[in-house]
Structures are given as C-alpha cells and as structure tokens.
PDB file of N, CA and C in Angstrom:
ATOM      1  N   UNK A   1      60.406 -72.448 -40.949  1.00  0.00           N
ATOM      2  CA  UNK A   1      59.349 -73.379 -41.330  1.00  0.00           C
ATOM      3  C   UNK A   1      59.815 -74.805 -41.080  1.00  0.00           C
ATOM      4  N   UNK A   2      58.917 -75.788 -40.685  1.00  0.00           N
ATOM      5  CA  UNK A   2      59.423 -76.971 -40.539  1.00  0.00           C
ATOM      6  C   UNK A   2      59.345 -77.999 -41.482  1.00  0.00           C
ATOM      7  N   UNK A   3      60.339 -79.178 -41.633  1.00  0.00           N
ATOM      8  CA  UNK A   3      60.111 -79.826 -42.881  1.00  0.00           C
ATOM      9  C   UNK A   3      58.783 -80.964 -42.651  1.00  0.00           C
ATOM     10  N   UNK A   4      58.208 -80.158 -44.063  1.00  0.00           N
ATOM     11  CA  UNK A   4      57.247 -80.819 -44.306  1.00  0.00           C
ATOM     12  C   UNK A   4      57.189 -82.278 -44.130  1.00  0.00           C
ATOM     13  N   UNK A   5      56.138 -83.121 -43.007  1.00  0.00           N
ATOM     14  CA  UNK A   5      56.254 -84.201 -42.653  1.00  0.00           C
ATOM     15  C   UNK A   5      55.342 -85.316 -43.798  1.00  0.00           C
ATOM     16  N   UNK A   6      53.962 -84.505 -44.035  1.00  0.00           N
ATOM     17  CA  UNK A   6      52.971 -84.875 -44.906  1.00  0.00           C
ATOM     18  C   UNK A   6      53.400 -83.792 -46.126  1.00  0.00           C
ATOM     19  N   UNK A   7      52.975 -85.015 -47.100  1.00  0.00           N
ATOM     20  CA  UNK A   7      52.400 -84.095 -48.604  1.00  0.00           C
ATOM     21  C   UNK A   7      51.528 -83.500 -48.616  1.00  0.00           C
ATOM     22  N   UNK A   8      51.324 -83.052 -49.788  1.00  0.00           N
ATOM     23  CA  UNK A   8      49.917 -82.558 -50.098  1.00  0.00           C
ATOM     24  C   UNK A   8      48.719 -84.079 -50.296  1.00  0.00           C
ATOM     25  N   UNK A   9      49.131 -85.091 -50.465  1.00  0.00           N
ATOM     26  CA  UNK A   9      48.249 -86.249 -50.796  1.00  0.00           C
ATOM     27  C   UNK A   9      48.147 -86.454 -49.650  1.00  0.00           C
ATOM     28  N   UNK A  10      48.719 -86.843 -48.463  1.00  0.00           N
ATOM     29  CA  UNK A  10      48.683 -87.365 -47.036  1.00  0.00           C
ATOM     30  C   UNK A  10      47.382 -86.177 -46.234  1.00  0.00           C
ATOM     31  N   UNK A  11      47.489 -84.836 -46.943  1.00  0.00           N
ATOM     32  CA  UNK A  11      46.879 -83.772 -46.126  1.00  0.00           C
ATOM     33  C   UNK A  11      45.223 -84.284 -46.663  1.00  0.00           C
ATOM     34  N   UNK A  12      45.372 -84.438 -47.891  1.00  0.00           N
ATOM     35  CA  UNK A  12      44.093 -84.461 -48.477  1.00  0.00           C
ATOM     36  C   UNK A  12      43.228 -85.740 -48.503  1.00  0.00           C
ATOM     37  N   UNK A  13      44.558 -86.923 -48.090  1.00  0.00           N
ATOM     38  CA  UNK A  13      43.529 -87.945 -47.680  1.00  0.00           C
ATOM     39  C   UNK A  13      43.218 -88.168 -46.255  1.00  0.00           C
ATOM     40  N   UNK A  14      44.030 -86.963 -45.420  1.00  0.00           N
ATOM     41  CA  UNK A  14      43.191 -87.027 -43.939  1.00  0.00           C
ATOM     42  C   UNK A  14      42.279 -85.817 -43.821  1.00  0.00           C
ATOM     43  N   UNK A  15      41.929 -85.150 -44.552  1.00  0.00           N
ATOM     44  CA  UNK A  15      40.683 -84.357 -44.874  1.00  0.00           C
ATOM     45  C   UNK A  15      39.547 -85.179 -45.489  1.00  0.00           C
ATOM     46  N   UNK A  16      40.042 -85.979 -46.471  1.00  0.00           N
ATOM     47  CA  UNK A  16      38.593 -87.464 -46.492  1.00  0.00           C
ATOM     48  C   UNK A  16      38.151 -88.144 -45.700  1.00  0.00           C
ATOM     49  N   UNK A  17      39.230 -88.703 -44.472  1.00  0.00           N
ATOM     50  CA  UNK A  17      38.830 -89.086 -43.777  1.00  0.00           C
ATOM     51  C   UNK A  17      37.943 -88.333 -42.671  1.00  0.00           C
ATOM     52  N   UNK A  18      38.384 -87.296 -42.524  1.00  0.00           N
ATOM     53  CA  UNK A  18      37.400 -86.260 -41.455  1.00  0.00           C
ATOM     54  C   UNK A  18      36.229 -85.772 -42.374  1.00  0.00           C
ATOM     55  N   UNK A  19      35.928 -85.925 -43.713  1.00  0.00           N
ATOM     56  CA  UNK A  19      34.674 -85.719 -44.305  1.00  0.00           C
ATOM     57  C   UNK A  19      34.840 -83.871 -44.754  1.00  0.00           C
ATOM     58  N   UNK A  20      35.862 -83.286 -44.594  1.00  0.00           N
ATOM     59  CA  UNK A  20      36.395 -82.113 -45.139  1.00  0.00           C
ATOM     60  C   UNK A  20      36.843 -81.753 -46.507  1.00  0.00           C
ATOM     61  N   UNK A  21      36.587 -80.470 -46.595  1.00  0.00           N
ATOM     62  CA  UNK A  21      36.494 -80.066 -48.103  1.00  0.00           C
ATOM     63  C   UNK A  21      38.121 -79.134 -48.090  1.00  0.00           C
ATOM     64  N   UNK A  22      38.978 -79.064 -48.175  1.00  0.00           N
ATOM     65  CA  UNK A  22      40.365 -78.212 -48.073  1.00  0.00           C
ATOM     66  C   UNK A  22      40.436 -77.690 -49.261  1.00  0.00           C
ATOM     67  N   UNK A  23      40.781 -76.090 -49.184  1.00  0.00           N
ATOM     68  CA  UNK A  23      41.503 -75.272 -50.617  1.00  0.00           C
ATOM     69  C   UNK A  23      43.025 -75.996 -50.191  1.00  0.00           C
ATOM     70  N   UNK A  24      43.601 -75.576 -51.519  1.00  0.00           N
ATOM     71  CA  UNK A  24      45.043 -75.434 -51.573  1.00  0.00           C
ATOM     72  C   UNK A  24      46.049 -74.578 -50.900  1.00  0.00           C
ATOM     73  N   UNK A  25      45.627 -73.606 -50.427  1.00  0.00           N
ATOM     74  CA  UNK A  25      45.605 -72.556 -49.116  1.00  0.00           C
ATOM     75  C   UNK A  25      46.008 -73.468 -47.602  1.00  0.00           C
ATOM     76  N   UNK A  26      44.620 -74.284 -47.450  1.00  0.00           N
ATOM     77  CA  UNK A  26      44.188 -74.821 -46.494  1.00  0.00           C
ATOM     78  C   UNK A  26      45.547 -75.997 -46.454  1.00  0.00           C
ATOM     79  N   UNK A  27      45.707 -76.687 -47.474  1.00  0.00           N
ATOM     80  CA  UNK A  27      46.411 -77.705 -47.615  1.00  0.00           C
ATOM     81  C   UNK A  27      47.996 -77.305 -47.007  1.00  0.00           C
ATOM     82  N   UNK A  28      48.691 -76.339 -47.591  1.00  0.00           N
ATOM     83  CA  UNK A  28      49.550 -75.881 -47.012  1.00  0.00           C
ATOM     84  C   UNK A  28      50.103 -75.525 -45.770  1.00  0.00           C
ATOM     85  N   UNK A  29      48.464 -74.661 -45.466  1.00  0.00           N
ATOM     86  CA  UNK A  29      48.562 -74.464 -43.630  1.00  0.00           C
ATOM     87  C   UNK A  29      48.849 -75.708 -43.055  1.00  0.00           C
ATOM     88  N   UNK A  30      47.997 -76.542 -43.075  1.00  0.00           N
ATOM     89  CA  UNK A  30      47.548 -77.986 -42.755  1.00  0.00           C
ATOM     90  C   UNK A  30      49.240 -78.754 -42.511  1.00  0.00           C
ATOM     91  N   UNK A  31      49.764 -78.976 -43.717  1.00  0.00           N
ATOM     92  CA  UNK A  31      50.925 -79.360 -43.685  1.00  0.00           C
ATOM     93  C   UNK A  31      51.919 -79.083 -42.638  1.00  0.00           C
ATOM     94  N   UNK A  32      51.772 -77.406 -42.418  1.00  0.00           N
ATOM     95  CA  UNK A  32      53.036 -76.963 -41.459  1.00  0.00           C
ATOM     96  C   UNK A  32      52.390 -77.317 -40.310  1.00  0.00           C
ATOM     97  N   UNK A  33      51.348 -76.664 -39.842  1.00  0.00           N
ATOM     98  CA  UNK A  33      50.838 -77.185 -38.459  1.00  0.00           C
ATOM     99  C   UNK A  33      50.851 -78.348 -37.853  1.00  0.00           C
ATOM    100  N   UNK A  34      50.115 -79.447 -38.702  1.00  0.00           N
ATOM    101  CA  UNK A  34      50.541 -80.819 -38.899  1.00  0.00           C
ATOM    102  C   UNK A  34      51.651 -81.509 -38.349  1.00  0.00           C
ATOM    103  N   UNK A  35      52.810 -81.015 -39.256  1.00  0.00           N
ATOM    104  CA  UNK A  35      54.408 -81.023 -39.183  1.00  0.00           C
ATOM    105  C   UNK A  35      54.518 -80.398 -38.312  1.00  0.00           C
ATOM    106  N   UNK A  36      54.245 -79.523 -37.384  1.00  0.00           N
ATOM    107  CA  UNK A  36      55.055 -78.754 -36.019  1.00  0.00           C
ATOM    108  C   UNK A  36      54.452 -80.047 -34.951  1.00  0.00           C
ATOM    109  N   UNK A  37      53.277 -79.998 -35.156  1.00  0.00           N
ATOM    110  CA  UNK A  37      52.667 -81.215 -33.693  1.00  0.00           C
ATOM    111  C   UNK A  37      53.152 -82.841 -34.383  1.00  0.00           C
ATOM    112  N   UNK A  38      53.859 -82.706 -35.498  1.00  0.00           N
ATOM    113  CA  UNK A  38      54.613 -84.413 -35.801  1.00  0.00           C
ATOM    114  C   UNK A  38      55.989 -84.561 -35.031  1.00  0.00           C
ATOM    115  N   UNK A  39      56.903 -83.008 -35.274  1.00  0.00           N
ATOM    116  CA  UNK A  39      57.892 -82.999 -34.748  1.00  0.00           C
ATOM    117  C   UNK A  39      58.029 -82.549 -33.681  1.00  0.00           C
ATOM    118  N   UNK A  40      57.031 -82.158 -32.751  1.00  0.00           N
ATOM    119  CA  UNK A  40      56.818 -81.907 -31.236  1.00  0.00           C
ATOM    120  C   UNK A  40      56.637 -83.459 -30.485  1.00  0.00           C
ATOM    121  N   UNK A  41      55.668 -84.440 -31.006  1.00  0.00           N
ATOM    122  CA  UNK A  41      55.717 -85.650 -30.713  1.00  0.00           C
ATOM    123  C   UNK A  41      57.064 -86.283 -30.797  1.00  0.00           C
ATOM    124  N   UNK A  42      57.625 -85.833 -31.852  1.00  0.00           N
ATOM    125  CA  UNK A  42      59.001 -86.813 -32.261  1.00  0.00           C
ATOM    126  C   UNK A  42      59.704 -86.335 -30.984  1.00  0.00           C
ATOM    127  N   UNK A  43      59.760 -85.027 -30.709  1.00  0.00           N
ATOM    128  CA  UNK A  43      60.839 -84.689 -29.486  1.00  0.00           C
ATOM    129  C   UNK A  43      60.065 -85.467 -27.783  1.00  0.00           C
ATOM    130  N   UNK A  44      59.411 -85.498 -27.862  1.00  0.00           N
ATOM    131  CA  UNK A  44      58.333 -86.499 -26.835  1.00  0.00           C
ATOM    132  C   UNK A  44      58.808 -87.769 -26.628  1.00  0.00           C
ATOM    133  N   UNK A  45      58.992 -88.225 -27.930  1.00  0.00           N
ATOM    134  CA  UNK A  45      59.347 -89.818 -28.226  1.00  0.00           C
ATOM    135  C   UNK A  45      60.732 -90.146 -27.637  1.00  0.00           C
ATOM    136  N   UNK A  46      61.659 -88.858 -27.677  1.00  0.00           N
ATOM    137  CA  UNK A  46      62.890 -89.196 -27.217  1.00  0.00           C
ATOM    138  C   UNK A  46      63.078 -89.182 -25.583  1.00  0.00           C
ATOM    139  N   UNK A  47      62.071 -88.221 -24.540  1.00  0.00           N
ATOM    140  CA  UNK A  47      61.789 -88.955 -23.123  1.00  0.00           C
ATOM    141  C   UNK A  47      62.428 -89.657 -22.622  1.00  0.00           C
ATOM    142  N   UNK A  48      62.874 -90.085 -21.167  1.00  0.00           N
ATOM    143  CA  UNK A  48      63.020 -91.141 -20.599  1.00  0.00           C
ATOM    144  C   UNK A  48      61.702 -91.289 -19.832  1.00  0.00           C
ATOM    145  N   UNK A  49      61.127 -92.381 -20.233  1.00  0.00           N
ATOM    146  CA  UNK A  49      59.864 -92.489 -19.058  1.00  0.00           C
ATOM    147  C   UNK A  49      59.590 -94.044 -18.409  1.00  0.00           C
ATOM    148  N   UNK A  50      61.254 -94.374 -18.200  1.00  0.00           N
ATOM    149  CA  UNK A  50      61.610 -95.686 -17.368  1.00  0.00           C
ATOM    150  C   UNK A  50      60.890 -95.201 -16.080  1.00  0.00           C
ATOM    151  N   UNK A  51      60.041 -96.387 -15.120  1.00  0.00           N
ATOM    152  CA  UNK A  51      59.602 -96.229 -14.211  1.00  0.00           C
ATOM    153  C   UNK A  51      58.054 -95.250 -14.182  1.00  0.00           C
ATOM    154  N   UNK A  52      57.440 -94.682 -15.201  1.00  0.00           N
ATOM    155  CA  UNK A  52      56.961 -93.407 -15.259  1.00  0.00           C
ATOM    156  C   UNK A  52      55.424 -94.722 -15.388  1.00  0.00           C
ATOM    157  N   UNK A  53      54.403 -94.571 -14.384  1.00  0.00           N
ATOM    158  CA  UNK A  53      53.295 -95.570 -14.509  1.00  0.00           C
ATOM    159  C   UNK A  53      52.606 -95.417 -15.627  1.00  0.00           C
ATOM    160  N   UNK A  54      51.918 -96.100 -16.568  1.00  0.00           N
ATOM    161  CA  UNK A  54      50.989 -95.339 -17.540  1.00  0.00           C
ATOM    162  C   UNK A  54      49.144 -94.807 -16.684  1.00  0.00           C
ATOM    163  N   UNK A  55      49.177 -94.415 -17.391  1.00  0.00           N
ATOM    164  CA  UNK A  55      47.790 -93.368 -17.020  1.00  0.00           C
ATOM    165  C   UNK A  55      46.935 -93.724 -18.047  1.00  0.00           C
ATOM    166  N   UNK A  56      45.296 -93.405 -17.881  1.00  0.00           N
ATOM    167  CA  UNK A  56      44.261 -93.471 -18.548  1.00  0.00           C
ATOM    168  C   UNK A  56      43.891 -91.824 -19.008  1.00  0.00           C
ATOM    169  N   UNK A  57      44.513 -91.034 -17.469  1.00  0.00           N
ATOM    170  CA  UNK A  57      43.607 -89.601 -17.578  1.00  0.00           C
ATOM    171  C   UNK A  57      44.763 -88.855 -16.681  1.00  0.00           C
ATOM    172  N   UNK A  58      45.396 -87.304 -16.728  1.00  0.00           N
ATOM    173  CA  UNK A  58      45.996 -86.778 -16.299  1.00  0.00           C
ATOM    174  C   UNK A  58      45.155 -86.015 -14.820  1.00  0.00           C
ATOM    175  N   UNK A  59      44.101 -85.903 -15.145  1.00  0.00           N
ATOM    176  CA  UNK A  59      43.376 -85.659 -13.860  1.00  0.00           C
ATOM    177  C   UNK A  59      42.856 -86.652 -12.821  1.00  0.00           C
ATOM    178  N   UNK A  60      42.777 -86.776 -11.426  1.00  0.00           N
ATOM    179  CA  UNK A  60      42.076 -88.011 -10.304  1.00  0.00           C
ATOM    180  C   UNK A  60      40.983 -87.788 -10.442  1.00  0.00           C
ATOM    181  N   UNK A  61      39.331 -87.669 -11.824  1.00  0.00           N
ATOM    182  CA  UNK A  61      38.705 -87.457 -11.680  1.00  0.00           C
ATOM    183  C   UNK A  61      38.003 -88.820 -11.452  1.00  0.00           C
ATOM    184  N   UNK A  62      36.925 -88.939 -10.459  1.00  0.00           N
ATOM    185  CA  UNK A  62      35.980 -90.211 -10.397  1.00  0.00           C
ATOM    186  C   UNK A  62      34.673 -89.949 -10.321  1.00  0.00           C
ATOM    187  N   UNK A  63      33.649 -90.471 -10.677  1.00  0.00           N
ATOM    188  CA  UNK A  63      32.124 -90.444 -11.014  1.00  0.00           C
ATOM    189  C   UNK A  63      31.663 -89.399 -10.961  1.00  0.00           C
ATOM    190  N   UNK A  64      32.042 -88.648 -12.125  1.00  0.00           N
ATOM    191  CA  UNK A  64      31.578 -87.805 -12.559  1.00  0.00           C
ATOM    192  C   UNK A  64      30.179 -88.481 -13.518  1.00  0.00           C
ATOM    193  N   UNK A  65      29.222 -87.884 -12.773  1.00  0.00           N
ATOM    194  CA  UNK A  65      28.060 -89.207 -13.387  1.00  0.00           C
ATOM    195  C   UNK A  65      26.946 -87.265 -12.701  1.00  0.00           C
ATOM    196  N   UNK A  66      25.733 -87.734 -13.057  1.00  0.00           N
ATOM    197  CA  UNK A  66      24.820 -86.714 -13.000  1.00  0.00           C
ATOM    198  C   UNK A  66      23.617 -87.052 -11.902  1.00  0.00           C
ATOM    199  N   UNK A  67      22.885 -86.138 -11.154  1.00  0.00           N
ATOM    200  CA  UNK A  67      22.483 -86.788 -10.371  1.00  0.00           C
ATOM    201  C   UNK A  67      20.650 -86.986 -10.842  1.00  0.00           C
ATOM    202  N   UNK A  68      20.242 -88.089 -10.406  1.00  0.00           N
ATOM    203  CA  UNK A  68      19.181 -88.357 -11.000  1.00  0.00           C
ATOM    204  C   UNK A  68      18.403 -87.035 -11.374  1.00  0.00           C
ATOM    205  N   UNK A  69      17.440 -86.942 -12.865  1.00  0.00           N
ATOM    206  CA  UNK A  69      16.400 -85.410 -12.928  1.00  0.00           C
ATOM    207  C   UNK A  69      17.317 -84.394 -13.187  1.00  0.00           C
ATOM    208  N   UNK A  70      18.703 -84.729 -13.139  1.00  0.00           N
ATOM    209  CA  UNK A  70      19.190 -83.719 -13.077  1.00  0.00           C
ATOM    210  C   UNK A  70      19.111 -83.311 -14.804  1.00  0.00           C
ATOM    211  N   UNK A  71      19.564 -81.922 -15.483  1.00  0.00           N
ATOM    212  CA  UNK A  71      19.318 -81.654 -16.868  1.00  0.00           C
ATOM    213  C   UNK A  71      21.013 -82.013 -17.325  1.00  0.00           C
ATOM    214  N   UNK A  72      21.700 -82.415 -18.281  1.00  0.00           N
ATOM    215  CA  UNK A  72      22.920 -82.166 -18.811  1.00  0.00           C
ATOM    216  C   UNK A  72      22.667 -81.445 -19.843  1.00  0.00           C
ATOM    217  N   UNK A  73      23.687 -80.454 -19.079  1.00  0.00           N
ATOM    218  CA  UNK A  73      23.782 -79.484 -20.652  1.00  0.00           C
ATOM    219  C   UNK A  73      24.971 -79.086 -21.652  1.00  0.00           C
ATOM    220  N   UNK A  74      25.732 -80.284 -21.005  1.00  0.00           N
ATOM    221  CA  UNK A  74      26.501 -80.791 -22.113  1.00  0.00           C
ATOM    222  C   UNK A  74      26.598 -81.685 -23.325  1.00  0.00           C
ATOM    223  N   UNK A  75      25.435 -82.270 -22.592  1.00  0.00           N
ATOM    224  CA  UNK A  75      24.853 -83.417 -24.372  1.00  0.00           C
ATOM    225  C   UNK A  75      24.673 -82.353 -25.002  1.00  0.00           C
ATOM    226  N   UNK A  76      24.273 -83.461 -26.534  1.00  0.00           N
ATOM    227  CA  UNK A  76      23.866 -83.111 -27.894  1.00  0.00           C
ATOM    228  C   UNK A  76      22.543 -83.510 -27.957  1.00  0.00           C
ATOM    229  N   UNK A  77      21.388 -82.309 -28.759  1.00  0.00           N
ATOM    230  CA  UNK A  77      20.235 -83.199 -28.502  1.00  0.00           C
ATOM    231  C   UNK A  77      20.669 -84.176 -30.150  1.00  0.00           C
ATOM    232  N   UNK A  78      19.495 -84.426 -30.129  1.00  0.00           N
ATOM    233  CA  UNK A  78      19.599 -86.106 -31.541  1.00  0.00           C
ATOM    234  C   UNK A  78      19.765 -85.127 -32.650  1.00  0.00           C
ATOM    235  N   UNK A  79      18.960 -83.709 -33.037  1.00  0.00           N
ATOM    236  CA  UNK A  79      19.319 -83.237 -34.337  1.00  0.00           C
ATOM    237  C   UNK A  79      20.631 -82.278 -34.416  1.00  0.00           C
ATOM    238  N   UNK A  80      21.080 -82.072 -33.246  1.00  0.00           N
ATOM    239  CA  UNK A  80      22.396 -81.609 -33.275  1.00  0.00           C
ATOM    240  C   UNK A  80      23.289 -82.571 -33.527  1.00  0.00           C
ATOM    241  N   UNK A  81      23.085 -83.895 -32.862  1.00  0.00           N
ATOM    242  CA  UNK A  81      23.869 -85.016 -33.083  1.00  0.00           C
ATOM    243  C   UNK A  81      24.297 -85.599 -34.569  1.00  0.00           C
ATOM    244  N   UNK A  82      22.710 -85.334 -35.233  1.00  0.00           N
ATOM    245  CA  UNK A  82      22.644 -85.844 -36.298  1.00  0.00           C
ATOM    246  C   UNK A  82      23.047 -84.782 -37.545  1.00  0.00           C
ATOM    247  N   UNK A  83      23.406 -83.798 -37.275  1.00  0.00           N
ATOM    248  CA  UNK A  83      23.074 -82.877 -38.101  1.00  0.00           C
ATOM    249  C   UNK A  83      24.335 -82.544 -39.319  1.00  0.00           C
ATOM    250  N   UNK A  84      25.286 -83.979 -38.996  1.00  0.00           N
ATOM    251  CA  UNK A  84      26.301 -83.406 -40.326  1.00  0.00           C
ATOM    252  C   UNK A  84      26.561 -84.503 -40.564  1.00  0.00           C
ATOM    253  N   UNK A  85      25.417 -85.595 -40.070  1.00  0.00           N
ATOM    254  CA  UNK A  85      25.432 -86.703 -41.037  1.00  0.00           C
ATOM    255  C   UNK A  85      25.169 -87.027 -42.291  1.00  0.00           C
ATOM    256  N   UNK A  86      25.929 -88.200 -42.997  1.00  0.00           N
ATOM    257  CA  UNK A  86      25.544 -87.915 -44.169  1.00  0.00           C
ATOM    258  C   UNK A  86      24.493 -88.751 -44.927  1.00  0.00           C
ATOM    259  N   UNK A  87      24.095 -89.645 -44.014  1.00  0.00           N
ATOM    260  CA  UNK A  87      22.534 -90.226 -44.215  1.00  0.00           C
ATOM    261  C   UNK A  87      21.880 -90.715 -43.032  1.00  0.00           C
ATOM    262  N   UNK A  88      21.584 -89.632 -42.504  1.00  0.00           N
ATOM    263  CA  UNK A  88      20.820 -90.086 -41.339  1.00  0.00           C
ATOM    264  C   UNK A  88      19.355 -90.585 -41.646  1.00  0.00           C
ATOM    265  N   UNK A  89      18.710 -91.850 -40.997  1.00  0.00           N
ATOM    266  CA  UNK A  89      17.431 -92.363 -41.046  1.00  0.00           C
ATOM    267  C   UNK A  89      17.014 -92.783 -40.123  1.00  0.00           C
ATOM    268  N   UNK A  90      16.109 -92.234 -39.668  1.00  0.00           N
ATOM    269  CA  UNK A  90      14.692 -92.464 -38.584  1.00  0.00           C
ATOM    270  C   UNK A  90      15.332 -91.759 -37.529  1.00  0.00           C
ATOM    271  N   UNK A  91      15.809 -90.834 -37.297  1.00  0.00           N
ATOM    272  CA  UNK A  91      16.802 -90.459 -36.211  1.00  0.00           C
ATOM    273  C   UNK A  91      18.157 -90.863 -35.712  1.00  0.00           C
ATOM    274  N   UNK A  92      18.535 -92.064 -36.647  1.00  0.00           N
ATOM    275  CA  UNK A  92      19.785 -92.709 -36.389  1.00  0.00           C
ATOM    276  C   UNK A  92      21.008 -92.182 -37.530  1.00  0.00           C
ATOM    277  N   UNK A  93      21.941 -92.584 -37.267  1.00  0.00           N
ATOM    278  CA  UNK A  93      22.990 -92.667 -38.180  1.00  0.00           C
ATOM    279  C   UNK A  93      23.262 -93.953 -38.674  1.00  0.00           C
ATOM    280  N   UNK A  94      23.638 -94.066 -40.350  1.00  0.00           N
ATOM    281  CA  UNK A  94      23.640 -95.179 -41.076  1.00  0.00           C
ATOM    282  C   UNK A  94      24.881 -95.165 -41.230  1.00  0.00           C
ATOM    283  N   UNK A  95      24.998 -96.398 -41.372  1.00  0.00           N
ATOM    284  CA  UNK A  95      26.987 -96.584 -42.506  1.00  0.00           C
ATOM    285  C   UNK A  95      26.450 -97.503 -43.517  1.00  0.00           C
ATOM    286  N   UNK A  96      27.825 -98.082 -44.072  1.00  0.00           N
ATOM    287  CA  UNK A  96      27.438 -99.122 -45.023  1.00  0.00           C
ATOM    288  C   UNK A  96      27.786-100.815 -44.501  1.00  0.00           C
ATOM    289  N   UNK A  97      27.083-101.165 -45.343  1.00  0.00           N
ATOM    290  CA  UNK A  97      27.054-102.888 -44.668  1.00  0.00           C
ATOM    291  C   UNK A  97      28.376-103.203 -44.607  1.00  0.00           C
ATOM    292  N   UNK A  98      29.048-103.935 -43.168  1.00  0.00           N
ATOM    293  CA  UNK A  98      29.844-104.441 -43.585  1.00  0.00           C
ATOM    294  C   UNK A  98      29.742-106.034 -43.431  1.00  0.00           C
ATOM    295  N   UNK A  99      28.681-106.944 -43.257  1.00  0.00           N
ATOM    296  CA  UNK A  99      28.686-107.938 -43.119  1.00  0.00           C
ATOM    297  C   UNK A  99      27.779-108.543 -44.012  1.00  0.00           C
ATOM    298  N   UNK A 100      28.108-109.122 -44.816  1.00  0.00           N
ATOM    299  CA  UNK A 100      27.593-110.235 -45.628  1.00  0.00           C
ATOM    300  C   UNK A 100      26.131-111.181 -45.420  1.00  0.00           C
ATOM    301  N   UNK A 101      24.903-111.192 -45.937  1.00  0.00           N
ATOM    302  CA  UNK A 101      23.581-111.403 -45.159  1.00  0.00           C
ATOM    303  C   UNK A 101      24.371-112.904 -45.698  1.00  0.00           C
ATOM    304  N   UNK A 102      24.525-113.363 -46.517  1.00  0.00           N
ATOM    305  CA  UNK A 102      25.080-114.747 -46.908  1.00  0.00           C
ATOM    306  C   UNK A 102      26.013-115.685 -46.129  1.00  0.00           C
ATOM    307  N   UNK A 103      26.670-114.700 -45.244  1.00  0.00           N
ATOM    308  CA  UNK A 103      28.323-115.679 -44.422  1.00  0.00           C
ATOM    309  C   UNK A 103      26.986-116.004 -42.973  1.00  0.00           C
ATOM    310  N   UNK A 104      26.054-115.848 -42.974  1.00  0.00           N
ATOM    311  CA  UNK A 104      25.391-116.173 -42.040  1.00  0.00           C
ATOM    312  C   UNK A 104      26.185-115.616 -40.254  1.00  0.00           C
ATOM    313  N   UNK A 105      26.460-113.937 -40.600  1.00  0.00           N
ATOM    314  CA  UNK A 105      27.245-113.646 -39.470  1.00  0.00           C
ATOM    315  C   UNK A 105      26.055-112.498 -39.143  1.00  0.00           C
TER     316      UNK A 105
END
C-alpha cells in the first residue's frame, strides 16, 4: 500500500469541490488511488527533460472543426448539459455573484 499522501479531510474536501457525496469506504479507496497517481507524478518530477520542447497536445492534430450541416454527435444537447446543475435558469447555468453592483464593476 502506498503512503497515504491525502487525509481523510484533503479527500473530502476534493469531493466538495467536485460536488460529490463519498462513504467512508469511498474515502479510503480515494486516498490510495489518489496517492499511487501523487507518487507516480513525484517519480515524473524527477525526469531529465533539459532540451525536451514543451507541447500543448501529444498528438499533430489540426482543424479538427466540422463541416458545415454537418450533425456532431459528440456535443451535449442543453438538458444533458444542464442536467446536474445545481440551479439551472432559463436554460443556463447560474453561480453566485461575484461582483459587487456598488464597486461600479
């Protein structure tokens, strides 16, 4: 087993952030798996990648774009899109204010 990188608090406040509900079960798994792809990166980190160009994308893909009429059937339609939002209105997705009607921004 690998040493645990996250707690149980670290597991459960990146399950808030993804909007997830975790058992204590879950939390555990979470941890080791977690911890195997923390300490797989860590061995990554040690690399030499003097000279090595950076990249955007591991593939030479270019315009990949659709051709006019054509159907994508890889979108989402809007209620699939919308559908694990947690206040969606008028077809959109809401958040909360973050700008002040007062700072005149």
């Amino acid at each position: 087993m690998v040493n645990k990188l996250l707690d149980e608090k670290g597991i459960q406040h990146l399950a808030k952030l993804a909007s997830l509900e975790v058992s204590k079960e879950e939390v555990s798994k979470y941890q080791d798996q977690l911890g195997e792809t923390l300490e797989y990166v860590k061995n990554l980190q040690e690399l030499n990648t003097d000279g090595v160009e950076p990249t955007s994308h591991v593939a030479d893909t270019k315009n990949v774009y659709f051709a006019d009429g054509a159907k994508n059937d890889r979108g989402l339609t809007q209620g699939e899109a919308l559908s694990n939002a947690k206040k969606p209105k008028s077809g959109y997705f809401t958040t909360k204010r973050i700008l002040d009607k007062s700072s005149g921004a």
